[in-house]
C-alpha atoms as a PDB file:
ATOM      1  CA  UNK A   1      -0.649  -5.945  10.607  1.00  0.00           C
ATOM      2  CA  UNK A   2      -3.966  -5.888  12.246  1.00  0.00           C
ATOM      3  CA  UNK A   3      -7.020  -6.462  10.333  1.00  0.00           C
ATOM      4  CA  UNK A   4      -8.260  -2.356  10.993  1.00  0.00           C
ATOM      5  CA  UNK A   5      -4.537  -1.265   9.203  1.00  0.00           C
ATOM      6  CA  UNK A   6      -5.080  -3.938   6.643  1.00  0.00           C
ATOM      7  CA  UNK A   7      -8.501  -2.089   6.093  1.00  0.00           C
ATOM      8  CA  UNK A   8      -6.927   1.231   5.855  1.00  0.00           C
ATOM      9  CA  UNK A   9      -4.516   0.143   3.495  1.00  0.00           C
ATOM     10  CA  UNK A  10      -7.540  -1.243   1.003  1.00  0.00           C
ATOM     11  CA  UNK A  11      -8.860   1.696   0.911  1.00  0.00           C
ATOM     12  CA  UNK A  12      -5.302   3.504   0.306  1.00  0.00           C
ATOM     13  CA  UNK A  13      -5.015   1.094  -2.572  1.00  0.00           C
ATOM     14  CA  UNK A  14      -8.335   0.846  -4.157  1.00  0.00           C
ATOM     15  CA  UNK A  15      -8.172   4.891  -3.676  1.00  0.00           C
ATOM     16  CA  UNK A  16      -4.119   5.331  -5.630  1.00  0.00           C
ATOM     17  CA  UNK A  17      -4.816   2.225  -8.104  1.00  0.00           C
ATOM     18  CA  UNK A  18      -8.127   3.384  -9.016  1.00  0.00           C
ATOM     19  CA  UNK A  19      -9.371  -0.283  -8.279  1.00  0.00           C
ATOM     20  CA  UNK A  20     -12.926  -1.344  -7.966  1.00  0.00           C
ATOM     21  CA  UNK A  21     -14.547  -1.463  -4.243  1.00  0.00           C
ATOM     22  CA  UNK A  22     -15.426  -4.848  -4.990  1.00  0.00           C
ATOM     23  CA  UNK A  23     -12.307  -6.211  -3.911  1.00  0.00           C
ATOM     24  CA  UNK A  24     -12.457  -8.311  -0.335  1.00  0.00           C
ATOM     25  CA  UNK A  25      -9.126  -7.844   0.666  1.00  0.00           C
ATOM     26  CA  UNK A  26      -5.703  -6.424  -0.349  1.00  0.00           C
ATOM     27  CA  UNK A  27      -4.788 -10.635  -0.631  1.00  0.00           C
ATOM     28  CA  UNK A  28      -6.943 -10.526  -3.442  1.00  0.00           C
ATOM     29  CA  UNK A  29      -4.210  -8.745  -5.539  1.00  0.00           C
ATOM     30  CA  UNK A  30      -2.184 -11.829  -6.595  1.00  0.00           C
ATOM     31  CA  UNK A  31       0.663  -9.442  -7.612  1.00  0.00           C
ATOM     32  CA  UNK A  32       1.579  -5.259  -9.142  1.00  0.00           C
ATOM     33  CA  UNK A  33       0.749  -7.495 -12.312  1.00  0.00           C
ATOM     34  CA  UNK A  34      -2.863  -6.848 -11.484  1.00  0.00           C
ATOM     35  CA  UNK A  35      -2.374  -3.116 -10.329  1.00  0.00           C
ATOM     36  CA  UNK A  36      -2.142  -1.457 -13.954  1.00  0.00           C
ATOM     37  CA  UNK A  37      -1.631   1.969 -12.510  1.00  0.00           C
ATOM     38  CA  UNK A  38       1.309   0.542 -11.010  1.00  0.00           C
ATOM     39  CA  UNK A  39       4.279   3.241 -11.880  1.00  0.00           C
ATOM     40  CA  UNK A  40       6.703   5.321 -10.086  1.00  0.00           C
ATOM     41  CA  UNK A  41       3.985   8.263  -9.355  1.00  0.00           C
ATOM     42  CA  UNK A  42       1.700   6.340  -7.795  1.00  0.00           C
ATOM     43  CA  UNK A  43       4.344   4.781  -5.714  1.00  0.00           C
ATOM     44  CA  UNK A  44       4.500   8.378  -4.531  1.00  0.00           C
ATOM     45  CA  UNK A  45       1.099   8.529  -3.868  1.00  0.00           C
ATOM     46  CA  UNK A  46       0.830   5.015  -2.369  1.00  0.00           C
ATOM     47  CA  UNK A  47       3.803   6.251  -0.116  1.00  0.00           C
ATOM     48  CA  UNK A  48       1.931   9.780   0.850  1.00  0.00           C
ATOM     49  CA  UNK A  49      -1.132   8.531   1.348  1.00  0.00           C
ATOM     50  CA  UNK A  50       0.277   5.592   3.666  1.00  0.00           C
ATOM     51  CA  UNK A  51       2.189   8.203   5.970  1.00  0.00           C
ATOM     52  CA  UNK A  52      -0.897  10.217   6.077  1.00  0.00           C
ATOM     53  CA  UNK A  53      -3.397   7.851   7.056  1.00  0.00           C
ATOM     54  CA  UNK A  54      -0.648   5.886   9.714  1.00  0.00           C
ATOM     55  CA  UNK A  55       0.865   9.173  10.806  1.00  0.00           C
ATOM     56  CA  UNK A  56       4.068   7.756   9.859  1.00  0.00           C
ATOM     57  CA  UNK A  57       7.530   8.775   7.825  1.00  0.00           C
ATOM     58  CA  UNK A  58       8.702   5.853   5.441  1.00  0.00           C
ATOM     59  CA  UNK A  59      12.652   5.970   5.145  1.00  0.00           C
ATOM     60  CA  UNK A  60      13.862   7.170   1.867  1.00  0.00           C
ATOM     61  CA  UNK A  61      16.197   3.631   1.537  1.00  0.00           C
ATOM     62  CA  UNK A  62      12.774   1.809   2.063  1.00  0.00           C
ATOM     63  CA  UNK A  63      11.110   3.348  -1.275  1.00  0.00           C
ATOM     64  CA  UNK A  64      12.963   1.634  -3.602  1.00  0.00           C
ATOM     65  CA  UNK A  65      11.827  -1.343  -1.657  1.00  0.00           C
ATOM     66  CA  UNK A  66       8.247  -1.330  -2.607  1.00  0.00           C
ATOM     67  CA  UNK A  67       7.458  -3.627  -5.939  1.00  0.00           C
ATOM     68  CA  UNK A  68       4.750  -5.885  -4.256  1.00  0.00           C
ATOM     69  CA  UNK A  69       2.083  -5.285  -1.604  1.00  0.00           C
ATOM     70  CA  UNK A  70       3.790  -7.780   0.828  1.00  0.00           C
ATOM     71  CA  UNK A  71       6.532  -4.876   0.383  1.00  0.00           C
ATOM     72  CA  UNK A  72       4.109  -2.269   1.556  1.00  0.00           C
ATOM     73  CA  UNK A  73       2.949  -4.581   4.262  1.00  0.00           C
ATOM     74  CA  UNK A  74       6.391  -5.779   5.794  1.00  0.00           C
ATOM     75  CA  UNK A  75       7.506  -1.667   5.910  1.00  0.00           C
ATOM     76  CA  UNK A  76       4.354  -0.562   7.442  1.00  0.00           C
ATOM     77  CA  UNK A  77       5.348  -3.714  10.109  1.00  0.00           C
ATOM     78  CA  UNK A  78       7.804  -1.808  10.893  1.00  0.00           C
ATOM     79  CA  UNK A  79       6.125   1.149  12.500  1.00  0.00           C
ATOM     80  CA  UNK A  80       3.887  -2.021  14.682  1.00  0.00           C
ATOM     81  CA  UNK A  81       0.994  -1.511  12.504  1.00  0.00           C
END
C-alpha cells in the first residue's frame, strides 16, 4: 500500500474510531486492543467508508476477515492499493 492510501486510510480510521489526529501513522495502533470503538458497527463503517474513499467493493467472505488493521491493509492489497 502506498504511503497516499496509507494516508487515506488514517484518516478513515481516526474518522470511524473517533481517534485523536495526533496519531503519526496507522502503525501506531499496536493492535484493535487500542481501538475501543472497535465493534461490529463500526466494522461496517470502517468497511463503507473504505469502499467509498478507494472506489472499491470488499467481498462479503472478506468481512469476517477484518480483526486487525494488517487485515484491513492486506484486503485493500488486494484491489493494488
Amino acid at each position: 500500500m502506498n504511503t497516499k492510501n496509507e494516508l487515506k486510510l488514517k484518516d478513515i480510521l481516526i474518522e470511524v474510531f473517533d481517534l485523536e489526529d495526533s496519531i503519526n501513522s496507522i502503525d501506531d495502533i499496536e493492535s484493535i486492543e487500542e481501538l475501543c470503538s472497535w465493534d461490529s458497527l463500526n466494522i461496517l463503517y470502517l468497511i463503507a467508508a473504505c469502499e467509498s474513499e478507494f472506489s472499491i467493493v470488499i467481498d462479503l467472505k472478506d468481512y469476517e476477515k477484518i480483526n486487525s488493521i494488517q487485515s484491513i491493509k492486506t484486503i485493500l492489497e488486494k484491489f493494488t492499493l
